[in-house]
Protein backbone atom coordinates (compact mmCIF):
# COMPACT_ATOMS: atom_id res chain seq x y z
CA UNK A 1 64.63 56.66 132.16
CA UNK A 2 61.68 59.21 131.96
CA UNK A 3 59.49 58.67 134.85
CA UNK A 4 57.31 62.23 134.28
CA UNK A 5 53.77 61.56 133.86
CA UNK A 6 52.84 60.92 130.41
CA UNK A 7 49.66 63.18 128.81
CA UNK A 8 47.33 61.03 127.79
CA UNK A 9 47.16 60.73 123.55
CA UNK A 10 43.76 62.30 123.00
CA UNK A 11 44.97 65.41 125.49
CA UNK A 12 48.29 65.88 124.14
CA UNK A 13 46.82 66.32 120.13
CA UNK A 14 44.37 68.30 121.94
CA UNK A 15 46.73 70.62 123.16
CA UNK A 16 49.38 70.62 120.48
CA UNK A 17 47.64 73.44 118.09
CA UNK A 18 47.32 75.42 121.18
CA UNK A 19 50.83 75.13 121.76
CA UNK A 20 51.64 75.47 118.72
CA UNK A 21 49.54 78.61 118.04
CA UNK A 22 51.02 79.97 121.53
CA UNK A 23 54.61 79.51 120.63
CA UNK A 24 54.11 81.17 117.33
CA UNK A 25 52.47 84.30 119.25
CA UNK A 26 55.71 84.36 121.53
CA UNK A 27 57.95 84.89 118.75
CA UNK A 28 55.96 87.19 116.74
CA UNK A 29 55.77 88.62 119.89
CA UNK A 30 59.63 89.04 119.83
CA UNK A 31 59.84 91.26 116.96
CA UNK A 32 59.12 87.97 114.10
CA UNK A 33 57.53 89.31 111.19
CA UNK A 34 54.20 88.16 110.04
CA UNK A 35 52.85 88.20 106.59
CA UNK A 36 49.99 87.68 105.04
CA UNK A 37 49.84 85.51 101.48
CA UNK A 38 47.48 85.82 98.57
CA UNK A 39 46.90 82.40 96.72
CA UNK A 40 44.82 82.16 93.55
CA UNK A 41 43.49 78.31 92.72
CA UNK A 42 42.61 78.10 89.50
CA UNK A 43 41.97 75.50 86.63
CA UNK A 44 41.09 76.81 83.11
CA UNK A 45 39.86 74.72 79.73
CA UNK A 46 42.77 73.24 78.03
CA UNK A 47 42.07 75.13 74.87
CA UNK A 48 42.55 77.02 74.07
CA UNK A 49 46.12 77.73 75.26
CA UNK A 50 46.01 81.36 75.13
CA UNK A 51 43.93 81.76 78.33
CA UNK A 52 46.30 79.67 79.89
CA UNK A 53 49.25 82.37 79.08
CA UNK A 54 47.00 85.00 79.32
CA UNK A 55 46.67 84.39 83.08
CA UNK A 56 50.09 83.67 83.21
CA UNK A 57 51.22 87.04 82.15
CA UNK A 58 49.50 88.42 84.00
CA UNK A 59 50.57 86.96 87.63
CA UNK A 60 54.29 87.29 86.45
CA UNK A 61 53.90 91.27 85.71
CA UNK A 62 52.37 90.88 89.68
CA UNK A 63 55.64 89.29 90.77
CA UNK A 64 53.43 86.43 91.94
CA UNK A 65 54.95 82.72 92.27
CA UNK A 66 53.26 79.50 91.22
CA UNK A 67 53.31 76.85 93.87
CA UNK A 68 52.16 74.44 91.40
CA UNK A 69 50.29 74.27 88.35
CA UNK A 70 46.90 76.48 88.28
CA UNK A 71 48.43 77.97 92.29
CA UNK A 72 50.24 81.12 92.89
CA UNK A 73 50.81 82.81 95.93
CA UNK A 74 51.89 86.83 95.98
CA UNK A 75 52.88 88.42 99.55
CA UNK A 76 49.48 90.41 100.62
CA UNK A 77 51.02 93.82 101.68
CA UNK A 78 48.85 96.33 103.03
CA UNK A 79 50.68 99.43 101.17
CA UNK A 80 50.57 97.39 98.22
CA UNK A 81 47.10 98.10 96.61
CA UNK A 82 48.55 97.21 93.38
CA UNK A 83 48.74 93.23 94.20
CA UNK A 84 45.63 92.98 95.08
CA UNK A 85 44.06 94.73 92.11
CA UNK A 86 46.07 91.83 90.08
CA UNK A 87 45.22 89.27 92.06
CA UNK A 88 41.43 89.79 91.75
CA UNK A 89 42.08 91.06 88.13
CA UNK A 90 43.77 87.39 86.82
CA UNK A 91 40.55 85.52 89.38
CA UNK A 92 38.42 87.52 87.48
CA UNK A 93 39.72 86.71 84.13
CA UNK A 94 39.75 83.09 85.01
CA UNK A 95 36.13 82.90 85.61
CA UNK A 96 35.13 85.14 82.45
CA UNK A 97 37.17 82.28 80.09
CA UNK A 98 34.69 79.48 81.57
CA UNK A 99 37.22 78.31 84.55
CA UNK A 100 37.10 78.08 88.04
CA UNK A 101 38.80 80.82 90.70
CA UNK A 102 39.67 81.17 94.30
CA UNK A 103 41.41 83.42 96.02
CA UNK A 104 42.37 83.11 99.42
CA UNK A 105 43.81 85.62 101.85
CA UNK A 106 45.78 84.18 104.96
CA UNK A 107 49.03 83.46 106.86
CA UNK A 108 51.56 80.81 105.69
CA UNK A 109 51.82 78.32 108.39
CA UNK A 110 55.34 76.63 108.36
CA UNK A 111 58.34 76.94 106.23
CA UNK A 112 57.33 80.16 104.97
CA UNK A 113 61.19 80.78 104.34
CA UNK A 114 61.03 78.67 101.25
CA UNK A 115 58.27 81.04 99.83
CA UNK A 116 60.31 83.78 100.45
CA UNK A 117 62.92 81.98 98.58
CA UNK A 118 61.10 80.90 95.76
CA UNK A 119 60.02 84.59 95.11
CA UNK A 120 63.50 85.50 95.58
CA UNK A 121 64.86 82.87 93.24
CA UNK A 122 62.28 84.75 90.18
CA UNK A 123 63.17 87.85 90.58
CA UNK A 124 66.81 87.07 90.29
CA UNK A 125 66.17 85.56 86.95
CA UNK A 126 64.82 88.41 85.71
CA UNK A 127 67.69 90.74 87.19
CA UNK A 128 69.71 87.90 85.14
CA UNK A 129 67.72 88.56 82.19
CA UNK A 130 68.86 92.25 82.67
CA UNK A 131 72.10 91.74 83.28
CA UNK A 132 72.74 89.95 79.67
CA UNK A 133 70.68 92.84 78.06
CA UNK A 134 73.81 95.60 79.58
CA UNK A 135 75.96 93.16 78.25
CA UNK A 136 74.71 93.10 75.16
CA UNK A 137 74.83 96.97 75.20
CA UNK A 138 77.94 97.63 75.92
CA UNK A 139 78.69 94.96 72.80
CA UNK A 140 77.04 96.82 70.55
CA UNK A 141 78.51 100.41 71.45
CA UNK A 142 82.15 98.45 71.43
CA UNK A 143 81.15 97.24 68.02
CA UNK A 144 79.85 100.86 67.12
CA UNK A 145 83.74 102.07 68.52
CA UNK A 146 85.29 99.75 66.20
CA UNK A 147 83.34 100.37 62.69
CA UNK A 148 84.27 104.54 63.94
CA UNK A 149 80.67 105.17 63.87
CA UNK A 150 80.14 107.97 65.75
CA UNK A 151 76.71 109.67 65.14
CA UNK A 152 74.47 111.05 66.86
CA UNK A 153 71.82 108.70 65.30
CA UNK A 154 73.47 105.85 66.93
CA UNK A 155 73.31 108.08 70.31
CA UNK A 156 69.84 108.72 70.08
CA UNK A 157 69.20 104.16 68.87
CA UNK A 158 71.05 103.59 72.05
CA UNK A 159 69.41 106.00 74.37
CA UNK A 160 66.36 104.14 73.02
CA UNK A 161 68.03 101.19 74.29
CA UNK A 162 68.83 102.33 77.79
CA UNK A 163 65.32 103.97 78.82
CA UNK A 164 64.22 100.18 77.49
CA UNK A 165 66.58 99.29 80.27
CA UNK A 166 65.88 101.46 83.20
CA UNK A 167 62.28 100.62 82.75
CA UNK A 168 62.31 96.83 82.74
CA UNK A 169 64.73 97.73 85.63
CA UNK A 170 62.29 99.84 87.78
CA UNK A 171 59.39 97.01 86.75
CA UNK A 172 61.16 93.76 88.45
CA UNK A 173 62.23 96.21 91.65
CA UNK A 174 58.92 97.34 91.74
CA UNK A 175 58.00 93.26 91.74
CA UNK A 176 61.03 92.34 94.42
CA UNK A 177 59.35 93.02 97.81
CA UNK A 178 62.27 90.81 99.24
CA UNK A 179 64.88 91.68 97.91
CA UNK A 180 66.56 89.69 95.72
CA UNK A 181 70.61 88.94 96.27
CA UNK A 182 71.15 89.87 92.32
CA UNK A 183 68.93 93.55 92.84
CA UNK A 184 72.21 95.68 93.48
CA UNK A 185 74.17 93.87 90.96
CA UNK A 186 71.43 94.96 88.74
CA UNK A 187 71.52 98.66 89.24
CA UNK A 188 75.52 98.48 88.92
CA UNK A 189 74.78 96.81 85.41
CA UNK A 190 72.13 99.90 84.16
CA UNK A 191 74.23 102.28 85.84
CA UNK A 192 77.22 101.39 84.11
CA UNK A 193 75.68 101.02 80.41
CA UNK A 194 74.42 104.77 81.26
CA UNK A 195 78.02 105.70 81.37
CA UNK A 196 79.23 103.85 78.86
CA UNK A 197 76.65 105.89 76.84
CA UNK A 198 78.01 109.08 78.20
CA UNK A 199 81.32 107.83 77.30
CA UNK A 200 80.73 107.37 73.54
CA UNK A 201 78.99 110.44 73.34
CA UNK A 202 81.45 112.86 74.41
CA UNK A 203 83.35 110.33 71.44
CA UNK A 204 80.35 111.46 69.05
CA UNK A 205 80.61 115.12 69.99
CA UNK A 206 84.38 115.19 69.78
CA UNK A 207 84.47 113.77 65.95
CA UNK A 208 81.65 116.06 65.30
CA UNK A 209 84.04 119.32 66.54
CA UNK A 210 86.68 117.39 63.84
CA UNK A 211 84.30 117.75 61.26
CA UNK A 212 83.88 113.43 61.45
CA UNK A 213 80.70 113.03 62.92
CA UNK A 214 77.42 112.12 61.51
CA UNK A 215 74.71 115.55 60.98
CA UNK A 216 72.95 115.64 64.30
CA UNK A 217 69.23 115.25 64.78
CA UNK A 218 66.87 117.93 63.51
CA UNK A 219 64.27 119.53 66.24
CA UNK A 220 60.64 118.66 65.78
């Protein structure tokens, strides 16, 4: 049995934020990370619809996550100017369609692990989303192999294709301030469709010193 002294109730809830505000000190003392959060509450008209997604758009191209319906939350990084300016940008757009705005800056207080996660967990569906796009290039240049046509107009469609890449690439890492388990995967994927490219142009060049190739572009 426990015969220690027992702190009385209206002490011990007293003292528990204290404690628990002093043991959360003590490990950010020990090296613990500590981040601050940006979270936009915000309710708009129901119609019409297009504000809705017009605000949405906008806090995806942030990298922002909602935590519910008319809440996101986007990590508040000093260095990051960039947030911010979206954060107050989608507030600001809220209010000029008629709704209702506020943005809070603070700590998380808790589980902030699953908010990690949950940011995690959207950027690797759009590194998914990139992933099927090199697979569908690398389709299409197999399918270009197999019809035998090598041109240098289908070189220059599917260098088109791969700068499309490498961009929408660069815009989710730019977005992943975790990063996200599927981010090296990613680069593999663009990396390799660059090479495949490579690959079927030295194909394209080497039909062209045969005589087999398609009339390469004219300069401007």
């Amino acid at each position: 049995m426990d015969f220690r002294p027992r702190q009385p109730l209206v002490l011990r809830e007293t003292l528990l934020p204290f404690s628990n505000r002093s043991y959360t000190v003590l490990v950010a003392g020990k090296g613990e990370e500590r981040r601050g959060w940006f979270v936009l509450v915000y309710k708009l008209p129901v119609e019409p619809t297009r504000m809705r997604a017009s605000v949405w758009r906008k806090l995806k191209a942030a990298g922002a996550v909602y935590l519910q319906n008319g809440a996101a939350a986007l990590p508040a990084d000093a260095a990051d100017a960039a947030g911010e300016r979206a954060m107050r940008g989608a507030a600001q757009e809220v209010r000029e369609f008629g709704g209702t705005a506020h943005l809070l800056r603070g700590e998380a207080v808790g589980d902030e692990a699953a908010l990690v996660g949950a940011l995690g967990e959207a950027r690797d569906a759009e590194y998914a989303e990139v992933l099927s796009k090199c697979r569908d290039f690398h389709a299409e240049l197999e399918k270009e192999r197999a019809a035998g046509k090598f041109t240098f107009a289908e070189i220059e469609e599917n260098e088109e294709d791969l700068d499309k890449l490498g961009a929408w690439l660069r815009k989710v890492e730019l977005r992943d301030r975790f990063g996200a388990p599927s981010a090296p995967e990613a680069r593999a994927a663009v990396l390799a469709c660059r090479e495949d490219l490579q690959a079927f142009a030295a194909s394209v060049y080497e039909a062209a010193d045969h005589g087999s190739a398609g009339s390469p572009p004219s300069g401007p």
